[in-house]
N, C-alpha and C. Protein backbone atom coordinates (compact mmCIF):
# COMPACT_ATOMS: atom_id res chain seq x y z
N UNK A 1 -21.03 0.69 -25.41
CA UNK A 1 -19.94 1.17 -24.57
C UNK A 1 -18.60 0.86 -25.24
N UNK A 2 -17.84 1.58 -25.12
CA UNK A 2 -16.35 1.98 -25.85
C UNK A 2 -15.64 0.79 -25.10
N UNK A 3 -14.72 -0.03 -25.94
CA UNK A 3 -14.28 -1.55 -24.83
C UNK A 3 -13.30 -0.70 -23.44
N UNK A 4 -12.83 0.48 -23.75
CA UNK A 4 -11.61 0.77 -23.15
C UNK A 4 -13.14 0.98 -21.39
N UNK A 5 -13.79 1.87 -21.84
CA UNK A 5 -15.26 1.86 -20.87
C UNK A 5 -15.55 1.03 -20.52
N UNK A 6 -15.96 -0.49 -21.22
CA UNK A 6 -16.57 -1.50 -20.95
C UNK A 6 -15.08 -2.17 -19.95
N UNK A 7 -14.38 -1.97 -19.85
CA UNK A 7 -12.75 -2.18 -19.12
C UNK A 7 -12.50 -2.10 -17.99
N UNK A 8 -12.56 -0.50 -17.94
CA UNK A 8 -12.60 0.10 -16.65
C UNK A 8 -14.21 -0.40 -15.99
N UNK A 9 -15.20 -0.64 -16.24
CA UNK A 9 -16.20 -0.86 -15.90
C UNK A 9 -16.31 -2.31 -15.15
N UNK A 10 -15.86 -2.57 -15.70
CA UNK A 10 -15.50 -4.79 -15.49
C UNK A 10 -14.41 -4.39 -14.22
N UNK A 11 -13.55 -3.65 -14.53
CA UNK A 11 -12.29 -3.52 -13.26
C UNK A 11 -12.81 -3.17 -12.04
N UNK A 12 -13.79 -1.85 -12.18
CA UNK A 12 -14.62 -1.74 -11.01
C UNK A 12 -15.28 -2.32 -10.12
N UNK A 13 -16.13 -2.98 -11.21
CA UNK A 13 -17.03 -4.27 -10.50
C UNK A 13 -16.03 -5.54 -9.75
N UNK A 14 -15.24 -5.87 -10.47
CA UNK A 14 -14.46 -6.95 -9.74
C UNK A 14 -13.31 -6.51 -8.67
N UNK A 15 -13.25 -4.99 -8.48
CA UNK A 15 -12.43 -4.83 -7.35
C UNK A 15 -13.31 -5.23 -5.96
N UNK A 16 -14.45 -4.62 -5.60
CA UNK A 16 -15.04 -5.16 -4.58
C UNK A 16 -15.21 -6.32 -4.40
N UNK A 17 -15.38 -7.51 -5.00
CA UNK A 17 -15.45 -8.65 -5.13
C UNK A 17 -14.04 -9.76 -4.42
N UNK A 18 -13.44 -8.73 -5.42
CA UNK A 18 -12.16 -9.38 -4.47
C UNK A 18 -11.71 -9.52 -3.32
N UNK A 19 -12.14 -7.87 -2.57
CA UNK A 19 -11.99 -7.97 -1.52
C UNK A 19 -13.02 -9.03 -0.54
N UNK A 20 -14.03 -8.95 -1.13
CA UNK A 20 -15.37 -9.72 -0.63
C UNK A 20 -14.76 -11.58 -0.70
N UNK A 21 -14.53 -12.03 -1.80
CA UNK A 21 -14.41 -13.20 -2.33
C UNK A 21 -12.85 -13.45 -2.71
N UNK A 22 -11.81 -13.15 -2.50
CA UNK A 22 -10.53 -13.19 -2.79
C UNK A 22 -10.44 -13.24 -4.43
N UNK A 23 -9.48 -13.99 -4.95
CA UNK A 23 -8.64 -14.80 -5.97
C UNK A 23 -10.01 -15.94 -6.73
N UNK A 24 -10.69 -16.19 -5.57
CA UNK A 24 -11.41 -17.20 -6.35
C UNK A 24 -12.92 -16.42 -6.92
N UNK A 25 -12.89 -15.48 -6.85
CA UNK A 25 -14.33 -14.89 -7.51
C UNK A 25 -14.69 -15.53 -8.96
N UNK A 26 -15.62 -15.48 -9.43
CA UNK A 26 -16.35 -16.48 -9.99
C UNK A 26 -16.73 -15.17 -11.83
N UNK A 27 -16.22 -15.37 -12.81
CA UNK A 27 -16.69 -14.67 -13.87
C UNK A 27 -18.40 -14.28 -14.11
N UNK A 28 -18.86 -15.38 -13.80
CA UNK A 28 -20.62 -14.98 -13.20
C UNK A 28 -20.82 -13.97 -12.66
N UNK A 29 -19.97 -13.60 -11.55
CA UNK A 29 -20.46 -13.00 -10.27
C UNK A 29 -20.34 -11.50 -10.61
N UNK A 30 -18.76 -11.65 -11.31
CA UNK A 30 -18.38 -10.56 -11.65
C UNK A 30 -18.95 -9.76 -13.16
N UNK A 31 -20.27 -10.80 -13.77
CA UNK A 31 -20.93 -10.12 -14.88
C UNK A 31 -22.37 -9.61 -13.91
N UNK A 32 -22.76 -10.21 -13.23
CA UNK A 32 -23.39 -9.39 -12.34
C UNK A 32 -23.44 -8.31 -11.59
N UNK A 33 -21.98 -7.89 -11.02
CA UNK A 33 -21.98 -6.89 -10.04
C UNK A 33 -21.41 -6.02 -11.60
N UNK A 34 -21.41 -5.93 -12.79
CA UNK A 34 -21.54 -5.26 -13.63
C UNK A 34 -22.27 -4.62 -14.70
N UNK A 35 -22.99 -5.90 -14.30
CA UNK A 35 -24.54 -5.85 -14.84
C UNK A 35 -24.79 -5.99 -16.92
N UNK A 36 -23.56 -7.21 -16.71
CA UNK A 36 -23.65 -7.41 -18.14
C UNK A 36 -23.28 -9.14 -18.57
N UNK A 37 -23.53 -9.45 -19.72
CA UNK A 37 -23.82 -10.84 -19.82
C UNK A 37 -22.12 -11.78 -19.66
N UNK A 38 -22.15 -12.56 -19.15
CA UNK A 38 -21.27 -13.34 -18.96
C UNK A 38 -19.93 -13.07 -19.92
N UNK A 39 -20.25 -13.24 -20.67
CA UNK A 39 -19.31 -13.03 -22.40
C UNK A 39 -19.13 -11.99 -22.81
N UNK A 40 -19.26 -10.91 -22.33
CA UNK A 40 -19.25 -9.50 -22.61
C UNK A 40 -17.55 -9.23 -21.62
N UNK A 41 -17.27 -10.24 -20.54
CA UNK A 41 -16.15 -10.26 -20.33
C UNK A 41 -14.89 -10.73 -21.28
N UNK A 42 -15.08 -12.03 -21.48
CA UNK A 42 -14.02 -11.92 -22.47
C UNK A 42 -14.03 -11.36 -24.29
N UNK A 43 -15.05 -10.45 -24.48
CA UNK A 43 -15.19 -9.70 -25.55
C UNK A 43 -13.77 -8.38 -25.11
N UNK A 44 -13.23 -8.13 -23.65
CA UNK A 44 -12.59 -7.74 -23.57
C UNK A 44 -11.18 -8.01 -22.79
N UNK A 45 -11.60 -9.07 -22.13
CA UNK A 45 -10.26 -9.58 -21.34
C UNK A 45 -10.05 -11.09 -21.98
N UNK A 46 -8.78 -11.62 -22.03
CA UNK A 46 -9.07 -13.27 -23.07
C UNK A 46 -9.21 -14.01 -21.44
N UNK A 47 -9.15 -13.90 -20.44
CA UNK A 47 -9.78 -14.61 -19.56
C UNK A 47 -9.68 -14.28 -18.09
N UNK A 48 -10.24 -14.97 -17.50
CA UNK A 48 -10.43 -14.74 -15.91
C UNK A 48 -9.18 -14.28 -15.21
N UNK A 49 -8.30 -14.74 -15.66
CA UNK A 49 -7.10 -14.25 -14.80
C UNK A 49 -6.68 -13.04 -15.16
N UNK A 50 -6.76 -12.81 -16.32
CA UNK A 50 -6.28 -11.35 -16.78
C UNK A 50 -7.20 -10.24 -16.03
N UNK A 51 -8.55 -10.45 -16.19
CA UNK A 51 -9.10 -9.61 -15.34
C UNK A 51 -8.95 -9.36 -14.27
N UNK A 52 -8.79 -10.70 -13.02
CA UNK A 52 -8.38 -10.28 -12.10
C UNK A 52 -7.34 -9.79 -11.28
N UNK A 53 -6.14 -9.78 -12.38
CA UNK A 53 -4.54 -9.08 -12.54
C UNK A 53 -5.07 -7.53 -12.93
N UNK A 54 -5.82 -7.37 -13.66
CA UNK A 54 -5.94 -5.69 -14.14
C UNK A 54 -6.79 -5.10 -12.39
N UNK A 55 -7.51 -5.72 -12.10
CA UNK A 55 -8.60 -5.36 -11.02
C UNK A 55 -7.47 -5.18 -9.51
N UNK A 56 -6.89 -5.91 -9.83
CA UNK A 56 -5.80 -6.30 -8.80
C UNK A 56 -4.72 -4.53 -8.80
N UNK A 57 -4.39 -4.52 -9.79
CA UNK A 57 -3.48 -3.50 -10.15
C UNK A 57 -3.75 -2.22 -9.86
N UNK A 58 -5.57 -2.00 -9.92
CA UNK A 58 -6.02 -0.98 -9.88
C UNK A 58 -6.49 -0.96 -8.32
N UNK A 59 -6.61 -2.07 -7.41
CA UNK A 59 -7.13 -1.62 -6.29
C UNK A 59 -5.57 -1.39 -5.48
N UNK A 60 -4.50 -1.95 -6.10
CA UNK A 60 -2.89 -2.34 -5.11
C UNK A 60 -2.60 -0.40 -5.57
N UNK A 61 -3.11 0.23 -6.83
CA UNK A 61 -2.06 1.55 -6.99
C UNK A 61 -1.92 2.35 -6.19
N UNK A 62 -0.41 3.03 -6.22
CA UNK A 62 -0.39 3.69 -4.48
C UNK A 62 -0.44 4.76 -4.56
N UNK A 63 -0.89 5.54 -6.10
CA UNK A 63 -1.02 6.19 -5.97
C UNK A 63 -1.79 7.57 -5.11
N UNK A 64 -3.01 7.21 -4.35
CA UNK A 64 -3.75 7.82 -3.76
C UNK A 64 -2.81 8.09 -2.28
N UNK A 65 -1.80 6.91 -2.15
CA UNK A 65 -1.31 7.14 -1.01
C UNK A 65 -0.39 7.93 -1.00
N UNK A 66 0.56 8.04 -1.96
CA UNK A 66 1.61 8.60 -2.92
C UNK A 66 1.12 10.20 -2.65
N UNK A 67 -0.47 10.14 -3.03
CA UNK A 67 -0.60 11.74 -3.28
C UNK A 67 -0.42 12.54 -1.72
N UNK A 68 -1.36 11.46 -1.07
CA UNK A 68 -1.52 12.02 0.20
C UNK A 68 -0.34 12.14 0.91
N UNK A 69 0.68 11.32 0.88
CA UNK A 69 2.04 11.30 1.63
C UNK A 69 2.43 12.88 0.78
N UNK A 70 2.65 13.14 0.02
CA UNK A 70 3.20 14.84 -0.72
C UNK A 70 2.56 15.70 -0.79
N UNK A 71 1.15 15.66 0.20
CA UNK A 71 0.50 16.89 0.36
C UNK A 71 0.55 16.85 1.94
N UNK A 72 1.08 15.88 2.81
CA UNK A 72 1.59 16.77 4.02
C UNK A 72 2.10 17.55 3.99
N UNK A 73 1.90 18.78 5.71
CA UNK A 73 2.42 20.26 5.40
C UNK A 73 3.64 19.40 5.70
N UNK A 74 4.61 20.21 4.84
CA UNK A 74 6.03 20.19 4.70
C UNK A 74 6.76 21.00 5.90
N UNK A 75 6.23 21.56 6.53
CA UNK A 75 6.53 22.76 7.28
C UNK A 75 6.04 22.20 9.02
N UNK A 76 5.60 20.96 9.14
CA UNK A 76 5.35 20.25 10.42
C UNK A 76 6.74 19.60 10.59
N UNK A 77 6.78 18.91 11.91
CA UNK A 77 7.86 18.67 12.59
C UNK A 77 8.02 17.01 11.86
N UNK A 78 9.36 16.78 11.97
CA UNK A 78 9.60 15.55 11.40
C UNK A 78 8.77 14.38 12.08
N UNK A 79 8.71 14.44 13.18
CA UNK A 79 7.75 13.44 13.87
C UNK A 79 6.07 13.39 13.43
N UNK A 80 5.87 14.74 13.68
CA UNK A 80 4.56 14.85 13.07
C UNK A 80 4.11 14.09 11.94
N UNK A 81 5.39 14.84 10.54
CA UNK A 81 5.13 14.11 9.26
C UNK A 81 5.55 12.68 9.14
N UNK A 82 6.24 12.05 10.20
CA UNK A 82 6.04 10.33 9.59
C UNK A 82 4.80 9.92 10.65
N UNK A 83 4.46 10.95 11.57
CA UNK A 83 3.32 9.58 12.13
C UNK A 83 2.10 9.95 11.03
N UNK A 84 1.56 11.31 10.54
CA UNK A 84 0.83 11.23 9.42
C UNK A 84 0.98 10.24 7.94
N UNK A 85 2.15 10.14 8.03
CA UNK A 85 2.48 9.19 6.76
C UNK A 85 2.24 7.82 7.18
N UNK A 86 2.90 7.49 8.45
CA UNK A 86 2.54 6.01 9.04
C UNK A 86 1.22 5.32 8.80
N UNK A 87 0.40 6.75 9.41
CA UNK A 87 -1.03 6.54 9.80
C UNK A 87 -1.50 6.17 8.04
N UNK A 88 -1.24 6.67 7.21
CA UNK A 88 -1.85 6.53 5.91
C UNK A 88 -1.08 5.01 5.19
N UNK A 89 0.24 4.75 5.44
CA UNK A 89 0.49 3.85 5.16
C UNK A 89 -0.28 2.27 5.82
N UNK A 90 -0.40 2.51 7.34
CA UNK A 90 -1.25 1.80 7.71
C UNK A 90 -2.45 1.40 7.17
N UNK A 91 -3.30 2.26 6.86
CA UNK A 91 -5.04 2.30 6.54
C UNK A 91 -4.20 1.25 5.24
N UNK A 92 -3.51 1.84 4.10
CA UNK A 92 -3.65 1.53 3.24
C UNK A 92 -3.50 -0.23 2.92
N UNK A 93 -2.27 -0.73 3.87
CA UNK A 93 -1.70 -1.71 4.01
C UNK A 93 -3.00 -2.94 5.11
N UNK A 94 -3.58 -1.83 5.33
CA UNK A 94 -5.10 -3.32 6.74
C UNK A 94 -6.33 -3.14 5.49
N UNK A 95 -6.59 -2.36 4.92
CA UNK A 95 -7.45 -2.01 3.72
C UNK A 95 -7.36 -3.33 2.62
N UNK A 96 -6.02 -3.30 2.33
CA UNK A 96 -5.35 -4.22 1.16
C UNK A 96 -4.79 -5.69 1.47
N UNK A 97 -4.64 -6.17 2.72
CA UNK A 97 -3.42 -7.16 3.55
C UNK A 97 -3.91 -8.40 2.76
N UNK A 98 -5.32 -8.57 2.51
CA UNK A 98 -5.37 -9.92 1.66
C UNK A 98 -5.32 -9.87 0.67
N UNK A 99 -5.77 -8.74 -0.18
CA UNK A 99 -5.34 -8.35 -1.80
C UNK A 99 -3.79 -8.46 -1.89
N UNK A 100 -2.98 -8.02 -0.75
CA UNK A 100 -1.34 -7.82 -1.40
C UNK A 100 -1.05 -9.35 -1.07
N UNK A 101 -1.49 -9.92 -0.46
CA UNK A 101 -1.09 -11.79 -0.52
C UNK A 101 -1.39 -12.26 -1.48
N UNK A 102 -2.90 -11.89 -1.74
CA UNK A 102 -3.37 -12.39 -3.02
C UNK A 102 -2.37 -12.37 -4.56
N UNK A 103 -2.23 -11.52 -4.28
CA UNK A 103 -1.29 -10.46 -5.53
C UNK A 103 -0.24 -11.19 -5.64
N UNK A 104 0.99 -11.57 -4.21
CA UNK A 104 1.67 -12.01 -4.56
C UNK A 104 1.62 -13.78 -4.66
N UNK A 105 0.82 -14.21 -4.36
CA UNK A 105 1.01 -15.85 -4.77
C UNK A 105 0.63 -15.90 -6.38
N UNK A 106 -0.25 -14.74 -6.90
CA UNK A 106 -0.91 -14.94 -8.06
C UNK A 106 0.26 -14.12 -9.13
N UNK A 107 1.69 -13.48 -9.07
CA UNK A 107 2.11 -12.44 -9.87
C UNK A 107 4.01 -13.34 -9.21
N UNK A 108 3.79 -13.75 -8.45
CA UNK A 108 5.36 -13.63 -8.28
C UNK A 108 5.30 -15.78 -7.93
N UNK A 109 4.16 -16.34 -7.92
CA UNK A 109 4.45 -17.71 -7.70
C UNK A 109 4.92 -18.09 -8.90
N UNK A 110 4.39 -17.71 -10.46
CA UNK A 110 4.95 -17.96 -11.51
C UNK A 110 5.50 -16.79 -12.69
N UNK A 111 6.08 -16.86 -13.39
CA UNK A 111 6.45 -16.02 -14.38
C UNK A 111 4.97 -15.71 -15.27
N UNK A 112 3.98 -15.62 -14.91
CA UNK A 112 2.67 -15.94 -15.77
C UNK A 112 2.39 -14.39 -16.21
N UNK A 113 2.45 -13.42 -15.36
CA UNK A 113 2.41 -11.87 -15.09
C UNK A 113 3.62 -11.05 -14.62
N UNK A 114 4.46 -11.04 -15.66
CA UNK A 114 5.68 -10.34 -15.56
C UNK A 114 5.41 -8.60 -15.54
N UNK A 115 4.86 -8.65 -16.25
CA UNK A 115 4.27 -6.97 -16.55
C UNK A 115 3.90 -6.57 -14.98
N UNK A 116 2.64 -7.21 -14.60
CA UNK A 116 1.89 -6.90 -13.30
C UNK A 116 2.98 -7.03 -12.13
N UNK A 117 3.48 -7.66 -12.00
CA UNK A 117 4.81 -8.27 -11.10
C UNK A 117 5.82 -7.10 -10.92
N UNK A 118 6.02 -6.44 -12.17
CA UNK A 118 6.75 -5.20 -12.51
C UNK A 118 6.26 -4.10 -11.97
N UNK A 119 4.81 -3.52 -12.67
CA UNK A 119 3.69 -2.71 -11.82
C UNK A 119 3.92 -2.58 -10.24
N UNK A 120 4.13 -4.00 -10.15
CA UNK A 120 3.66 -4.04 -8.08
C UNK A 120 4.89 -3.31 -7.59
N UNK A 121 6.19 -3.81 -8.54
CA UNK A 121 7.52 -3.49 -7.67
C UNK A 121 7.97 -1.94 -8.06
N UNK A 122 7.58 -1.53 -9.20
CA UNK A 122 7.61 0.09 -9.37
C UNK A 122 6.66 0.71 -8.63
N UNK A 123 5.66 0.08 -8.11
CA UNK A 123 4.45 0.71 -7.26
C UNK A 123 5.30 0.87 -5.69
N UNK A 124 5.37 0.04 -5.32
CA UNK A 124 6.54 0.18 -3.99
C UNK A 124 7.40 0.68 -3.78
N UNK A 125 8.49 0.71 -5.28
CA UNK A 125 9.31 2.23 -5.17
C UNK A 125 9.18 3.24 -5.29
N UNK A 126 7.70 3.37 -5.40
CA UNK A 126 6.59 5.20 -5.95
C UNK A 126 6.92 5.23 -4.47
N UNK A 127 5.66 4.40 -3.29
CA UNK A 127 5.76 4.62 -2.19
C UNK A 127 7.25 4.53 -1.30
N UNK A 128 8.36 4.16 -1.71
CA UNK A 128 9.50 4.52 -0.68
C UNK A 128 9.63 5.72 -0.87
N UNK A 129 9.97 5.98 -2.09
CA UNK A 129 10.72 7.45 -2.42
C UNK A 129 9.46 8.81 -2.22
N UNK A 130 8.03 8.06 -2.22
CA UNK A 130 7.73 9.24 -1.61
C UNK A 130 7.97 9.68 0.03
N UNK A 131 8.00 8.30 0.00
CA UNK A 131 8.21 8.50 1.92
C UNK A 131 9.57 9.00 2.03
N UNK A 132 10.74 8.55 1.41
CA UNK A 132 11.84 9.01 1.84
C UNK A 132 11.95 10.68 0.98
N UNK A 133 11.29 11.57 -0.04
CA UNK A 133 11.41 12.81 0.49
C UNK A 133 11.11 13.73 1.39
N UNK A 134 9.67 12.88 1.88
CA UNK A 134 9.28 13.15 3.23
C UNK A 134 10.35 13.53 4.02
N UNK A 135 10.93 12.63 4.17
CA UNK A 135 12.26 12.80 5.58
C UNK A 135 13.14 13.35 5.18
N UNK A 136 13.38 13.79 3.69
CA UNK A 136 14.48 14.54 3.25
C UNK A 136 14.83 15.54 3.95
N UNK A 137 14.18 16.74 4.39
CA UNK A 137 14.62 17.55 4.79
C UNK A 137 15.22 18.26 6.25
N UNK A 138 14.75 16.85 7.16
CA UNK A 138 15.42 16.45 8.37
C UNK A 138 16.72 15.55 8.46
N UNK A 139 17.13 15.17 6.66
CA UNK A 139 18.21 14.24 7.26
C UNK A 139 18.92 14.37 8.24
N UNK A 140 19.63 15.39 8.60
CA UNK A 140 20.70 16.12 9.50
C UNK A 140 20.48 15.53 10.70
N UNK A 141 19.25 15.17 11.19
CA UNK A 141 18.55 14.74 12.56
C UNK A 141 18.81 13.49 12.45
N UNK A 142 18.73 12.37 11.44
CA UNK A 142 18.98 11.40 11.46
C UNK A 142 20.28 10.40 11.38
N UNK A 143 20.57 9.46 11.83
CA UNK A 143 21.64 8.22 12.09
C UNK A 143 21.64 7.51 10.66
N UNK A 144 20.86 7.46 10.02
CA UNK A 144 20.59 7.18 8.69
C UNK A 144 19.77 7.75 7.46
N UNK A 145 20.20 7.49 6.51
CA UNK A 145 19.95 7.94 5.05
C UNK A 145 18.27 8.17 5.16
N UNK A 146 17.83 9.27 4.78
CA UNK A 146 16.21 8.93 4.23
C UNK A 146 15.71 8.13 3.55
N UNK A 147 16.68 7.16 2.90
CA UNK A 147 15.73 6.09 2.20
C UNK A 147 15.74 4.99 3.06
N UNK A 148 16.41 4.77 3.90
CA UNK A 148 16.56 3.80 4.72
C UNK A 148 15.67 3.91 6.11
N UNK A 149 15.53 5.29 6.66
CA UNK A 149 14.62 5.00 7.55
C UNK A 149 12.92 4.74 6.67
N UNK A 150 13.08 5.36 5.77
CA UNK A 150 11.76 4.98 4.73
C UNK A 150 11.96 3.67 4.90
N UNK A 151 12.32 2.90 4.45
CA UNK A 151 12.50 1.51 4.22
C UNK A 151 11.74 0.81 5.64
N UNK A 152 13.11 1.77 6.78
CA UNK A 152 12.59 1.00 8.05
C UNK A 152 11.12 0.97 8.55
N UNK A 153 10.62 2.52 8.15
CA UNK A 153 9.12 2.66 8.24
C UNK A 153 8.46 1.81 7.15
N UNK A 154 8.22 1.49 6.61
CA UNK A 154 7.88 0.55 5.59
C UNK A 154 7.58 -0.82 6.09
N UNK A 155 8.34 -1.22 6.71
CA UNK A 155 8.81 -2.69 7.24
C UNK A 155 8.13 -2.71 8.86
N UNK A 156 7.99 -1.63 9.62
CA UNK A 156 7.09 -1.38 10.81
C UNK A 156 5.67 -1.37 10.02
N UNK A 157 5.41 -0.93 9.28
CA UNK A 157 3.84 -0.85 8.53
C UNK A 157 3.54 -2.03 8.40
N UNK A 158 4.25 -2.69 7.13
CA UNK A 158 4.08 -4.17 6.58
C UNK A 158 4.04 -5.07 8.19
N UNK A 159 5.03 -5.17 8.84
CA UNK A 159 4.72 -6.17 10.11
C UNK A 159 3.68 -5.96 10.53
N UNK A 160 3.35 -4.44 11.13
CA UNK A 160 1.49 -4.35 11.78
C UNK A 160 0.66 -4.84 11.04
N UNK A 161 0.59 -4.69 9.63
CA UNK A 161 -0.55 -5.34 9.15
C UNK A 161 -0.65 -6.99 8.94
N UNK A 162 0.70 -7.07 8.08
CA UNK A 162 0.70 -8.77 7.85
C UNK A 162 1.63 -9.48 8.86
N UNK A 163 1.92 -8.92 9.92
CA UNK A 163 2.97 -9.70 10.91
C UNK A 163 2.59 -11.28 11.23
N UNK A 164 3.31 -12.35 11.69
CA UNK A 164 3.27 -13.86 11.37
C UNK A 164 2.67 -14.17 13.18
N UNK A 165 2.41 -12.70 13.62
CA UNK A 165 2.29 -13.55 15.02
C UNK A 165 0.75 -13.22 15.31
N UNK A 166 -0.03 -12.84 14.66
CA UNK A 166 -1.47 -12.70 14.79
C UNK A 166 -2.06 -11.57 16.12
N UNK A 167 -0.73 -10.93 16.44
CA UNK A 167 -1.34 -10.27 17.81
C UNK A 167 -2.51 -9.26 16.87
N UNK A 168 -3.68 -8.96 17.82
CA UNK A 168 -4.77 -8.40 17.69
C UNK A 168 -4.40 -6.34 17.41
N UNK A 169 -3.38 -6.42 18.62
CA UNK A 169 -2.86 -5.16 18.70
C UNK A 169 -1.92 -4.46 17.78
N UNK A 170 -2.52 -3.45 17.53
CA UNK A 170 -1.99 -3.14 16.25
C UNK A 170 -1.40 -1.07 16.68
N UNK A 171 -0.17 -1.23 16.02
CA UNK A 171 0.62 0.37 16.75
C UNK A 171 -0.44 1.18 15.46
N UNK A 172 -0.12 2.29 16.26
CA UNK A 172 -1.39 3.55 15.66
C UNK A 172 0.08 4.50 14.90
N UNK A 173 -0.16 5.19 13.88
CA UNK A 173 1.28 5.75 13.80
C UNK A 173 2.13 6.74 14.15
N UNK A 174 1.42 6.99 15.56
CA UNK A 174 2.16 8.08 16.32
C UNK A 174 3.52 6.59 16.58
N UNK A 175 2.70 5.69 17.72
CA UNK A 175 3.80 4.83 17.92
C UNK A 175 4.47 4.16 17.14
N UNK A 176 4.50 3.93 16.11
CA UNK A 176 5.29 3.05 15.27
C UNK A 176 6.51 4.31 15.00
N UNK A 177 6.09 5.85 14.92
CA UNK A 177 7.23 6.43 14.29
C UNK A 177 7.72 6.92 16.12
N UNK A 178 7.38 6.80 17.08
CA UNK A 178 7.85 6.81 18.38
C UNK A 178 9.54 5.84 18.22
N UNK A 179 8.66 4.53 18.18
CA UNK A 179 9.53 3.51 18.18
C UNK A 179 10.59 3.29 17.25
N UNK A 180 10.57 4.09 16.01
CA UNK A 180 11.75 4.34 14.84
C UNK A 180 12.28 5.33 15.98
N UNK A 181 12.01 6.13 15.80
CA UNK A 181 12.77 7.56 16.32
C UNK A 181 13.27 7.41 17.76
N UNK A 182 12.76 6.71 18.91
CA UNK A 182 13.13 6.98 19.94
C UNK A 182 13.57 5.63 20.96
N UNK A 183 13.30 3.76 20.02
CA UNK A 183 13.81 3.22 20.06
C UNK A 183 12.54 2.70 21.36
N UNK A 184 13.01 1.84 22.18
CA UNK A 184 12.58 0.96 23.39
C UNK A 184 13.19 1.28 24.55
N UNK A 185 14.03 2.08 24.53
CA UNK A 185 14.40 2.40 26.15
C UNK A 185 13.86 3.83 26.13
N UNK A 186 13.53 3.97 27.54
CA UNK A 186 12.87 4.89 28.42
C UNK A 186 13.34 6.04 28.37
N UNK A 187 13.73 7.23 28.23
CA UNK A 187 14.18 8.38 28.53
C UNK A 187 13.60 9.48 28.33
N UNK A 188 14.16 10.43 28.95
CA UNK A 188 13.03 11.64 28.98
C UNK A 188 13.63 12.66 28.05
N UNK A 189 12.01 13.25 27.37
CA UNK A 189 11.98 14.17 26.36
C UNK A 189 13.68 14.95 26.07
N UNK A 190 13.85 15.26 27.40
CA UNK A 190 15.36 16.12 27.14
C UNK A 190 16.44 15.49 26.94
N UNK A 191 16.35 13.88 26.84
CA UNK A 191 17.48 13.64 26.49
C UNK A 191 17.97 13.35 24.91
N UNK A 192 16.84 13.41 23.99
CA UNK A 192 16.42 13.40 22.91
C UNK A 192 17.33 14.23 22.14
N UNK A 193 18.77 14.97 23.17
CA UNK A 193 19.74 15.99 22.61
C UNK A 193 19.19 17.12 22.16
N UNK A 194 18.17 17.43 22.95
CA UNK A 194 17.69 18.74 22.74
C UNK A 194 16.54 19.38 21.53
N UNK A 195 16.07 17.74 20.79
CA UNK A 195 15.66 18.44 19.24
C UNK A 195 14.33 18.34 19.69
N UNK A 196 14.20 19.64 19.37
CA UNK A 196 12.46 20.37 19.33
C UNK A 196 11.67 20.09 18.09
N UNK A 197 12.77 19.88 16.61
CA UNK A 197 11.94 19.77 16.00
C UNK A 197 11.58 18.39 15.26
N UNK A 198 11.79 17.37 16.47
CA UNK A 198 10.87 15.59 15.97
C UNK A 198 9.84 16.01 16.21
């Protein structure tokens, strides 16, 4: 097997693992769920941590989410398209919530993975700016900039998943983009100034 093969192959195997076994997965474990001899790992990675920084990188990329956020119809109502985006940002963020902790005590506690550290934070500005062209074309409707309610949606996602207060209940993303858009007080549909098309 070609090392760049034998690579991606090792990355595979140790993404599930991680999720299974965190940070502390075991180089054994991970020549097993690959089905190759112990040392056949660092014939391509110089050690355990590097692997689990590459494995890391490849399960955190946002891209899949990235894609899916820019193949909503463009042509649905602004409400529509952030609770579809919500909803995907969600999955992605309860999917990942101990990998992205993981990630960051292991990439940002020391200068050890500057590169990967870099990766994570250009990976997050893939996902704003896809979210904020999303909303591009409703700015007019909005009190603020599209990158900023991106941001704000962002920060409603991240709290549901990793929020510090452990509630069980978790907003679905009709409501989370309810609660951007229409706030905590009560009022009825028509006072919304008339816009048909949230």
């Amino acid at each position: 097997m070609a090392p760049d093969d034998r690579r991606a192959s090792l990355i595979a195997a140790t993404v599930p693992l991680l999720h299974e076994c965190g940070l502390d997965v075991s180089t054994r474990q991970i020549a097993r769920a690959a089905g190759v001899a112990e040392g056949t790992i660092f014939g391509v990675f110089p050690d355990k941590g590097s692997l689990v920084v590459a494995a890391l990188m490849h399960a955190l990329d946002p891209r899949p989410t990235v894609d899916a956020i820019a193949a909503i119809d463009p042509g649905a109502g602004l409400r529509d398209r952030l609770a579809r985006a919500a909803t995907l940002i969600n999955e992605r963020f309860s999917a990942n919530a101990h990998l992205m902790a993981g990630a960051r005590r292991l990439l940002f506690a020391s200068d050890a993975h500057p590169d990967a550290a870099a990766r994570m934070a250009e990976g997050r500005e893939r996902l704003h700016s896809a979210l904020a062209a999303l909303i591009e074309p409703d700015a007019a409707l909005l009190r603020r900039p599209p990158g900023t309610v991106a941001r704000l949606l962002l920060l409603f996602c991240g709290a549901n998943s990793f929020g510090p207060f452990g509630d069980p209940a978790r907003f679905d993303g009709d409501e989370m983009v309810s609660l951007l858009l229409d706030g905590l007080l009560v009022t009825h549909r028509t006072d919304r100034r008339g816009d048909d098309r949230c």
